[in-house]
Protein backbone atom coordinates (compact mmCIF):
# COMPACT_ATOMS: atom_id res chain seq x y z
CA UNK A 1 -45.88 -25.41 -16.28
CA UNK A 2 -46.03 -27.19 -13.27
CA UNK A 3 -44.86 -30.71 -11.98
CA UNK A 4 -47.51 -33.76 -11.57
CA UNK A 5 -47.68 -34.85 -8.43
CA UNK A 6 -44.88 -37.65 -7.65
CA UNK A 7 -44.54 -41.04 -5.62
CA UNK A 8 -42.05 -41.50 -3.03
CA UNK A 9 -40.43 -43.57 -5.60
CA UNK A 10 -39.61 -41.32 -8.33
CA UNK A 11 -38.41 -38.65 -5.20
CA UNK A 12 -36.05 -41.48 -4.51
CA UNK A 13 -34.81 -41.87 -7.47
CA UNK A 14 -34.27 -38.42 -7.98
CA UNK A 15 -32.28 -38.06 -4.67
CA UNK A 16 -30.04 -40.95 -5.48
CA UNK A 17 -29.16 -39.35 -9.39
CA UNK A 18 -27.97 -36.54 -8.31
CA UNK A 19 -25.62 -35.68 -5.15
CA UNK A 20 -26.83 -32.89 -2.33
CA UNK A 21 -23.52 -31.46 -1.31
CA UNK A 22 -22.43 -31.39 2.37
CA UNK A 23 -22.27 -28.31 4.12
CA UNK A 24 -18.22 -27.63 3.46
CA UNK A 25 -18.40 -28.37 -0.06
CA UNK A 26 -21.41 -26.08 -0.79
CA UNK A 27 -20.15 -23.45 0.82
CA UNK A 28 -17.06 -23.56 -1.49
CA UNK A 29 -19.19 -23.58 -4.24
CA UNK A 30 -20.64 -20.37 -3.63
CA UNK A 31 -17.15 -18.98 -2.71
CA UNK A 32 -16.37 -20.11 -6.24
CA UNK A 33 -19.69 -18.83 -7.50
CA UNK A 34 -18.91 -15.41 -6.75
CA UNK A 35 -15.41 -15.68 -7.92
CA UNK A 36 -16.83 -16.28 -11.32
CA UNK A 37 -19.05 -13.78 -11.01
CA UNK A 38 -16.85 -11.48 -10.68
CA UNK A 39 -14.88 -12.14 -13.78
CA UNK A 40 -17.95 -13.04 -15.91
CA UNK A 41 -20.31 -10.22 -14.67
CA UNK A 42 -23.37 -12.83 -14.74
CA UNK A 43 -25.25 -12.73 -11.14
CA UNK A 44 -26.25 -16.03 -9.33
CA UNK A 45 -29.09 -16.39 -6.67
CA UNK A 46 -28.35 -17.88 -3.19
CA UNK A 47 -32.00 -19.20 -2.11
CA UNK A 48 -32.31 -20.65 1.40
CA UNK A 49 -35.05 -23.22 2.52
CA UNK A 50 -35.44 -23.67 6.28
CA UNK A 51 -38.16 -25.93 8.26
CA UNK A 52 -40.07 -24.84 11.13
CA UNK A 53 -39.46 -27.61 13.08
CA UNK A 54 -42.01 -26.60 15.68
CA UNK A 55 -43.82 -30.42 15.67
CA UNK A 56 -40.04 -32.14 16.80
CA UNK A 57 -36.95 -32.55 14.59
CA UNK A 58 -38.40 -36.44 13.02
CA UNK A 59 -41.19 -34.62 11.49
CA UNK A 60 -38.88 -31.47 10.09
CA UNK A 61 -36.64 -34.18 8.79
CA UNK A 62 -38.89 -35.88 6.73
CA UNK A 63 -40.18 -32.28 4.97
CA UNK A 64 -36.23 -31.53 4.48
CA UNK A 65 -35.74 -34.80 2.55
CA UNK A 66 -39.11 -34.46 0.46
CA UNK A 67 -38.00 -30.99 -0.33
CA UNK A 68 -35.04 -32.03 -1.27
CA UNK A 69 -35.82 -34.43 -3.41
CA UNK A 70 -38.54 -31.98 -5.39
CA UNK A 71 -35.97 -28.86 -5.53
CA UNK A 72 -33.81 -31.92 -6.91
CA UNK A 73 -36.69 -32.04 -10.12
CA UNK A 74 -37.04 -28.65 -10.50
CA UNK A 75 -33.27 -26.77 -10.73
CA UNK A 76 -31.14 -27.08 -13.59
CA UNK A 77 -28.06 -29.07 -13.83
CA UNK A 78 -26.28 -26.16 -13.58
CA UNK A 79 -27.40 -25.19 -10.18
CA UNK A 80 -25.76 -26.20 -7.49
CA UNK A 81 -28.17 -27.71 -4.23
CA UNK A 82 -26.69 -28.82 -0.76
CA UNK A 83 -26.70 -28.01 3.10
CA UNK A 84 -26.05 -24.56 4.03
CA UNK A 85 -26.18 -25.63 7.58
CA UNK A 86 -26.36 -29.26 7.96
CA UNK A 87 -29.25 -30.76 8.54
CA UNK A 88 -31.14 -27.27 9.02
CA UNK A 89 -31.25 -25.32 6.29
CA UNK A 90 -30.74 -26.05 2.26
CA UNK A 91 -29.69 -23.80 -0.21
CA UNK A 92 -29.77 -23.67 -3.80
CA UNK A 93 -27.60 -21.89 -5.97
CA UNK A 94 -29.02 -20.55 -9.21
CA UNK A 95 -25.77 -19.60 -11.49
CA UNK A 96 -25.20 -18.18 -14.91
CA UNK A 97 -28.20 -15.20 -14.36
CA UNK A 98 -28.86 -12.80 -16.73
CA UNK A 99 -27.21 -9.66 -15.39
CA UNK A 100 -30.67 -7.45 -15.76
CA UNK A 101 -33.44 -6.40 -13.49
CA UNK A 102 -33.19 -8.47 -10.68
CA UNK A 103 -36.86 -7.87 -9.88
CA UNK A 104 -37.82 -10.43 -12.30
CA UNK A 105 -35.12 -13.33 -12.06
CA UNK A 106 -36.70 -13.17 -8.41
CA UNK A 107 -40.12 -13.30 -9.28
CA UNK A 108 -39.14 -16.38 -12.14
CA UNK A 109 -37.34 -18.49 -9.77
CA UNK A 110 -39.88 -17.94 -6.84
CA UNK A 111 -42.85 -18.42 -9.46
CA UNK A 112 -40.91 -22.01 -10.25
CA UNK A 113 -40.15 -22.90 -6.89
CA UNK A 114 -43.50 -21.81 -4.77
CA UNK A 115 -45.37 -23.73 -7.47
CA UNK A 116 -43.37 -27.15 -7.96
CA UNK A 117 -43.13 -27.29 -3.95
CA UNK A 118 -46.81 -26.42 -3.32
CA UNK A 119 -47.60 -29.11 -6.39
CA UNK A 120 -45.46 -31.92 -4.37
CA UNK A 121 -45.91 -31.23 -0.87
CA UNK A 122 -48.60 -31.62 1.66
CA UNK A 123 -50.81 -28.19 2.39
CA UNK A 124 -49.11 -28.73 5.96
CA UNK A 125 -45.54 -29.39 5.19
CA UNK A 126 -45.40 -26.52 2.45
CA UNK A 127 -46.72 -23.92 5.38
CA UNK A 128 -43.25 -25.10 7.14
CA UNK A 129 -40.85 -24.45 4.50
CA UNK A 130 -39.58 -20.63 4.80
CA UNK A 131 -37.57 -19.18 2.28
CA UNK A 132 -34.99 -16.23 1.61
CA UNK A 133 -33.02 -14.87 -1.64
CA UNK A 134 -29.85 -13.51 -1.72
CA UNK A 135 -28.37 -12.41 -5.04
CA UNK A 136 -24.47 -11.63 -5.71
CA UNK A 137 -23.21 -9.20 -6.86
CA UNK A 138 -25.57 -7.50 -3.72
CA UNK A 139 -26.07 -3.81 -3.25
CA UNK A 140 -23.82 -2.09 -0.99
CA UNK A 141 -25.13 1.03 0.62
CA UNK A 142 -21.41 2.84 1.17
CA UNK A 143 -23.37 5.97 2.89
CA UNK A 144 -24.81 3.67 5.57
CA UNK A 145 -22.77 3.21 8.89
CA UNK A 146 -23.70 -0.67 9.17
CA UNK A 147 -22.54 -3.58 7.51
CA UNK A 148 -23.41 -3.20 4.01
CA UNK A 149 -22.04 -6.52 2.60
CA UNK A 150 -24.84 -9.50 2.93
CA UNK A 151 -22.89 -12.27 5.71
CA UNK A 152 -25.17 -14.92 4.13
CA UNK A 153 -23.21 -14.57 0.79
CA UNK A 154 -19.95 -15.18 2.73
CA UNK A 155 -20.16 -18.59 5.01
CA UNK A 156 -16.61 -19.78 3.59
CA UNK A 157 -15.16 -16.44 5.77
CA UNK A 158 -16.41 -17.10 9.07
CA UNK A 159 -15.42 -20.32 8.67
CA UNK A 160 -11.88 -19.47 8.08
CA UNK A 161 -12.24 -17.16 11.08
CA UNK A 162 -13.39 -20.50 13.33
CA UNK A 163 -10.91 -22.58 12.11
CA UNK A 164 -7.86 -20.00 12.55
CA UNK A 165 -9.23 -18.94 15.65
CA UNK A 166 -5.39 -19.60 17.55
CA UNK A 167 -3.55 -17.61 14.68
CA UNK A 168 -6.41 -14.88 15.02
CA UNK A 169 -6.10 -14.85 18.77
CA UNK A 170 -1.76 -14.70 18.08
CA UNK A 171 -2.40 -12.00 15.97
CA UNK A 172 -4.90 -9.62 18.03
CA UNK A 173 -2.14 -10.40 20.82
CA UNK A 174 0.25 -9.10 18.72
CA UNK A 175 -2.04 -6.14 18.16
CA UNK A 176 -2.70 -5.56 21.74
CA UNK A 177 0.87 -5.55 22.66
CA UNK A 178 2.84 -4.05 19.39
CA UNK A 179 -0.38 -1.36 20.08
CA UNK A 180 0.10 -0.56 23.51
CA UNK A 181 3.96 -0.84 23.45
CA UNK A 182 3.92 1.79 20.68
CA UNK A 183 1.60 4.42 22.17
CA UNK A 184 3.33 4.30 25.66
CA UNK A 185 6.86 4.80 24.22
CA UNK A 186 5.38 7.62 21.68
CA UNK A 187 3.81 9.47 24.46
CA UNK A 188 6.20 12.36 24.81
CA UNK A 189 6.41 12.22 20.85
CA UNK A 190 1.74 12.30 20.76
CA UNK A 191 1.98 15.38 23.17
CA UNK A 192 4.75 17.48 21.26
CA UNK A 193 2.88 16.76 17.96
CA UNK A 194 -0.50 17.47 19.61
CA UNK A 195 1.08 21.01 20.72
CA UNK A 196 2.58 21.89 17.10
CA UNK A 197 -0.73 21.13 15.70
CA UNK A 198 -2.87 23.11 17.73
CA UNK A 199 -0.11 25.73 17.80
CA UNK A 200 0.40 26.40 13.98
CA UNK A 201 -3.08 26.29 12.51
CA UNK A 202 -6.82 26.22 14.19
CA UNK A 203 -8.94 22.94 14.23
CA UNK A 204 -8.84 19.98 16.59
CA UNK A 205 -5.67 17.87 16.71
CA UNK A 206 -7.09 14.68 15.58
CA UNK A 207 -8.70 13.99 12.35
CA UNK A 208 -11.49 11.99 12.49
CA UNK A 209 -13.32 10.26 9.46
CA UNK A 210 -15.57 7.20 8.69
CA UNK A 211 -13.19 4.30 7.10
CA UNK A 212 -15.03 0.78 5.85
CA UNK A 213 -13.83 -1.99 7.87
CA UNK A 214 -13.64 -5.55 7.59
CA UNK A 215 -16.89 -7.13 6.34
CA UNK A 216 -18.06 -2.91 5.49
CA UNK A 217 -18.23 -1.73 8.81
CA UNK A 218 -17.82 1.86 9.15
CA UNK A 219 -15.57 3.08 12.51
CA UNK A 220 -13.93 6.15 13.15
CA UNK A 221 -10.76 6.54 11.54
CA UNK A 222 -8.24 8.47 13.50
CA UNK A 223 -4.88 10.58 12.62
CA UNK A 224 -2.73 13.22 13.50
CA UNK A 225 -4.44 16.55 11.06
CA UNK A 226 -2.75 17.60 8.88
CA UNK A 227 -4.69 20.55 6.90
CA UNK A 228 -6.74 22.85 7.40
CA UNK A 229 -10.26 22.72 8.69
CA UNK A 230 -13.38 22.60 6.61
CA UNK A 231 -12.53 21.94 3.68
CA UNK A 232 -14.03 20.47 0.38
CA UNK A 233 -13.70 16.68 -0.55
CA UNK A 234 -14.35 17.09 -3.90
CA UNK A 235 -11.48 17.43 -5.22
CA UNK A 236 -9.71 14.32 -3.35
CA UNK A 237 -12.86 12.18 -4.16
CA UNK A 238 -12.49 12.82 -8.40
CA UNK A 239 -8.56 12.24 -7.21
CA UNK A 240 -8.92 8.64 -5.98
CA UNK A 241 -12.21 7.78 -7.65
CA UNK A 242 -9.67 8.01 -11.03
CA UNK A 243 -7.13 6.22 -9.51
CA UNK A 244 -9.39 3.16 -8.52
CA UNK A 245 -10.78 3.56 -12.46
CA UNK A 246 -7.21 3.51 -13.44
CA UNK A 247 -7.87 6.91 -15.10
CA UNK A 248 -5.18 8.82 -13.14
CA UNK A 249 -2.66 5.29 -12.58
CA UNK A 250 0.51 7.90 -14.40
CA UNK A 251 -0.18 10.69 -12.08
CA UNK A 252 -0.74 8.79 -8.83
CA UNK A 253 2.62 7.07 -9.48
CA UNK A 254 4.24 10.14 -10.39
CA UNK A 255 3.84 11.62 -7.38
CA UNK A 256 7.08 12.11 -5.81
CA UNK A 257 6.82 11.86 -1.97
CA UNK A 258 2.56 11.06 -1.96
CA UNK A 259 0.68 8.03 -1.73
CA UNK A 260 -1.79 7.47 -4.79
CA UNK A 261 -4.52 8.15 -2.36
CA UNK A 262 -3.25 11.71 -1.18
CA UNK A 263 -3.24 14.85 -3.73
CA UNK A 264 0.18 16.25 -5.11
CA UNK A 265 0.68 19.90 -4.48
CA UNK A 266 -2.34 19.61 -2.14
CA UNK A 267 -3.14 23.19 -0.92
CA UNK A 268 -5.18 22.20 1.86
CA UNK A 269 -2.30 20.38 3.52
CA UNK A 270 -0.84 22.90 6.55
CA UNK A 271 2.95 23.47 6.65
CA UNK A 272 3.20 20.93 9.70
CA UNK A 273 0.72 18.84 7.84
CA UNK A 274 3.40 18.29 5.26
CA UNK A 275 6.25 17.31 7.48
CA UNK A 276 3.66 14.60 9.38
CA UNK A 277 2.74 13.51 6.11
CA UNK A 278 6.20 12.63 4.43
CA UNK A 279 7.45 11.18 7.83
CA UNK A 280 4.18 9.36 8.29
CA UNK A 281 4.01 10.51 11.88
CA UNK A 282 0.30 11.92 11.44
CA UNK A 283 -0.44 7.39 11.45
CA UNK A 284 0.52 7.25 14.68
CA UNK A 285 -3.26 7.65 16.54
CA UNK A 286 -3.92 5.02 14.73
CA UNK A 287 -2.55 2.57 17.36
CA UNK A 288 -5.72 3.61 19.11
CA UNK A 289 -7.76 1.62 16.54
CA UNK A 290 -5.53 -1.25 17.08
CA UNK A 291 -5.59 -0.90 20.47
CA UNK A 292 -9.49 -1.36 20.55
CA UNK A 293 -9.83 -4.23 17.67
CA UNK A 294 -10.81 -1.74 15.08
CA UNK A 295 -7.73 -2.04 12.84
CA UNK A 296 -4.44 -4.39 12.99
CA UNK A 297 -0.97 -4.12 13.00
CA UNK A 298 -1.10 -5.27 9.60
CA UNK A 299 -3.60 -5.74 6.73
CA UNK A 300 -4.85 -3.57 3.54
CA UNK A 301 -5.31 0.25 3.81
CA UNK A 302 -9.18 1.14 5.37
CA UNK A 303 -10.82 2.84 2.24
CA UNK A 304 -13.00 5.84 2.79
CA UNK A 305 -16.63 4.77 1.83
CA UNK A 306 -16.78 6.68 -1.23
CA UNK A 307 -13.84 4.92 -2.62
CA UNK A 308 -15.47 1.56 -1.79
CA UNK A 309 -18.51 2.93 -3.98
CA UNK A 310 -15.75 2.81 -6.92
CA UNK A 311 -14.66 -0.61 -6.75
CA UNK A 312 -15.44 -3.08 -8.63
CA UNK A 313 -16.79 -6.19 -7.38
CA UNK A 314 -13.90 -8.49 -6.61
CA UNK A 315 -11.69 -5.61 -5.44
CA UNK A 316 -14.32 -5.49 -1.95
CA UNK A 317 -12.35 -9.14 -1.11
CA UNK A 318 -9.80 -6.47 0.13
CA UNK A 319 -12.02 -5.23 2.79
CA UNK A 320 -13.51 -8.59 3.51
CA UNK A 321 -10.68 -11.10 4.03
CA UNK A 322 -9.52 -9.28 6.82
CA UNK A 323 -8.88 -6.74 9.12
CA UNK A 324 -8.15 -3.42 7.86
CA UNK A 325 -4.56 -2.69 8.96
CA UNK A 326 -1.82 0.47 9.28
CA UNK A 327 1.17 -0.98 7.46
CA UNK A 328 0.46 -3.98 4.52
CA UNK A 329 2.58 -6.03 1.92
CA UNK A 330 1.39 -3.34 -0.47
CA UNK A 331 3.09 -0.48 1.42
CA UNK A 332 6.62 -2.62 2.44
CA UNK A 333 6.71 -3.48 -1.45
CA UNK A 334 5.09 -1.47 -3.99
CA UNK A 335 3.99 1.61 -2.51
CA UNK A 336 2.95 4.48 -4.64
CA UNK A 337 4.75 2.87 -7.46
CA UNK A 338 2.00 0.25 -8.11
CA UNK A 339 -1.43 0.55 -9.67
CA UNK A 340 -4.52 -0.17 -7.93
CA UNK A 341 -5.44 -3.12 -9.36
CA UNK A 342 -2.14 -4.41 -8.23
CA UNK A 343 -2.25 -2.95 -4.61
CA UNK A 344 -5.55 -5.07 -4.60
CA UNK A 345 -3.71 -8.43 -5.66
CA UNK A 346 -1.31 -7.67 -2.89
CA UNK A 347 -3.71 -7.31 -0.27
CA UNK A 348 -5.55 -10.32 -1.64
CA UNK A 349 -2.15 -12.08 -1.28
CA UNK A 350 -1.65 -11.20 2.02
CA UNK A 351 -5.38 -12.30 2.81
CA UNK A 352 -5.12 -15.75 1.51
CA UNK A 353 -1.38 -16.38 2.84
CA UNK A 354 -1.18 -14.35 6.66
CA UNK A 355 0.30 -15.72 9.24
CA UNK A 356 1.95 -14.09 12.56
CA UNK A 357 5.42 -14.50 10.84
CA UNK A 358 4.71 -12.71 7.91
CA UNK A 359 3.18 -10.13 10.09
CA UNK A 360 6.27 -9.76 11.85
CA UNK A 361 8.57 -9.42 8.44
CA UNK A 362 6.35 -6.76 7.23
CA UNK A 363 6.66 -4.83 10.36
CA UNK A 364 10.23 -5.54 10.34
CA UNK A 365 10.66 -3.89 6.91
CA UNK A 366 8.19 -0.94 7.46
CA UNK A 367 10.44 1.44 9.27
CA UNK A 368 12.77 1.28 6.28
CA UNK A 369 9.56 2.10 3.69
CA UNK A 370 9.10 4.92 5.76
CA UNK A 371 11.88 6.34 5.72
CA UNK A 372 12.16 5.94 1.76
CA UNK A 373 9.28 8.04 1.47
CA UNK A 374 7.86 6.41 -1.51
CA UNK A 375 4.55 7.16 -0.91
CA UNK A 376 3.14 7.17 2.21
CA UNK A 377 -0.40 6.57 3.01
């Protein structure tokens, strides 16, 4: 069914019954969008609308606000409508999907939309009106070294990052220095571990593997080895992948002197390996990541990509929020003696409630969680 054509007066109307939300608000709303998503399991559909503005910025300006006012006739109540970037581009949000084949809620909504637009614009301004979907929950390829996770879906983030840009520049100073300080006074330590490494078992001294970053981005992960060379994932990936499912929650915390990421009894672990392990030493290259922006001082533990491909929806805030870190509120509080879920909430704590002091009282009170032992990671 499609829309009779309409006079400017009815558009008006339209406009003035119902508000288009300014950029800041809207972009709250679809933080909150996929909040509720994630607890109701219903998808919603980001759709973007962008002018060419080719024939000057008047003439873009008047499509935008005739656009607006026919997306304003033809969304639901329900939907939310309002600047995505103001004065550029609109977005719509389309909430309370049906979680089934995405395929065709696209091809509904863009069936609607094409149609009422072409119906109520000009020939020439509907050639200037562009338009892109995004859907949440999106697909994240875990396998692929990119960014998996879809930016557009996440405008309230970078916006936290422009607004805190003098505690983010505090706390990559922090980095820099805590980083460097660290790795020059561990020197002589690095080389005598480097030479009881390569002297007890044969392999490379470092351990190298793919970790997801903030916003998904794979980098290379590094750490003192600590077993034995080519050997089979399997095993750890059933390990954690039931942890994260909380189908192994009693074993992981049962593990005297392991993290609920790292196997009890492992076999694979080297003699040296062991000692590095329980004394965390085998962390310490990991000041290299800080060193070069990869990683923090202080933030949640860097998942390996297969354990991202585990988590449920809302527990990816934990690698989106913020930078992946060595030492967390998890590890200075709960440890090993916490379920997943609840080593998420922490990390989600931390995200929504960092600042350079609590940095500092978490570093303060890592060097005594070490030394416990309860589970290090």
């Amino acid at each position: 069914m499609t829309l009779p054509r309409m006079d400017k007066t009815i558009l008006e109307r339209a406009s003035v019954a119902r508000e288009v939300l300014k950029e800041e608000t809207f972009r709250r709303i679809i933080a909150i969008e996929r909040k509720r998503t994630e607890r109701t399991q219903k998808p919603f559909l980001l759709t973007l609308f962008e002018i060419d503005n080719h024939q000057g910025s008047r003439y873009a300006e008047s499509v935008l606000d005739r656009m607006i006012c026919v997306l304003l006739l033809a969304i639901r109540e329900t939907d939310a409508i309002g600047w995505y970037t103001s004065q550029t581009t609109v977005g719509v949000v389309f909430t309370d999907l049906l979680a089934s084949d995405k395929g065709t809620i696209l091809s509904a909504i863009l069936s609607k939309v094409t149609t009422t637009l072409r119906d109520q614009l000009t020939p020439d301004q509907f050639t200037q009106v562009s338009m892109s979907f995004h859907f949440f929950p999106d697909h994240w390829d875990n396998d692929h070294p990119g960014t998996p996770s879809n930016q557009t879906l996440y405008p309230d983030l970078h916006n936290s990052d422009q607004g805190g840009r003098s505690r983010l520049g505090i706390k990559r100073a922090m980095d820099v220095a805590g980083s460097g300080l660290m790795l020059t006074l561990s020197a002589p330590l690095l080389l005598l571990i480097a030479a009881v490494i390569k002297a007890s078992s044969k392999g490379p001294v470092l351990f190298r593997q793919q970790r997801v970053g903030r916003y998904g981005q794979h980098f290379t992960f590094l750490k003192f080895r600590s077993m034995h060379v080519n050997n089979d994932t399997s095993a750890h990936k059933e390990f954690v992948t039931k942890f994260i499912t909380s189908q192994a929650q009693n074993d992981a915390s049962s593990a005297n002197g392991h993290g609920p990421y790292k196997l009890p009894n492992d076999k694979r672990v080297t003699r040296v390996g062991r000692f590095l392990r329980k004394t965390s030493l085998d962390e310490l290259p990991q000041f290299l990541n800080v060193f070069k922006g990869e990683m923090s001082l202080v933030g949640p533990r860097p998942p390996i990509p297969y354990e991202v491909a585990a988590y449920q929806t809302w527990h990816r805030r934990r690698v989106l929020e913020v930078k992946p870190g060595i030492t967390g509120l998890w590890q200075v509080t709960g440890r090993s003696r916490v379920k997943f879920d609840e080593m998420v909430r922490l990390d989600l704590r931390y995200a929504a409630s960092w600042s350079p002091w609590l940095d500092a009282k978490i570093l303060l009170h890592t060097p005594m969680a070490v030394l416990k032992g309860t589970g290090a990671c």
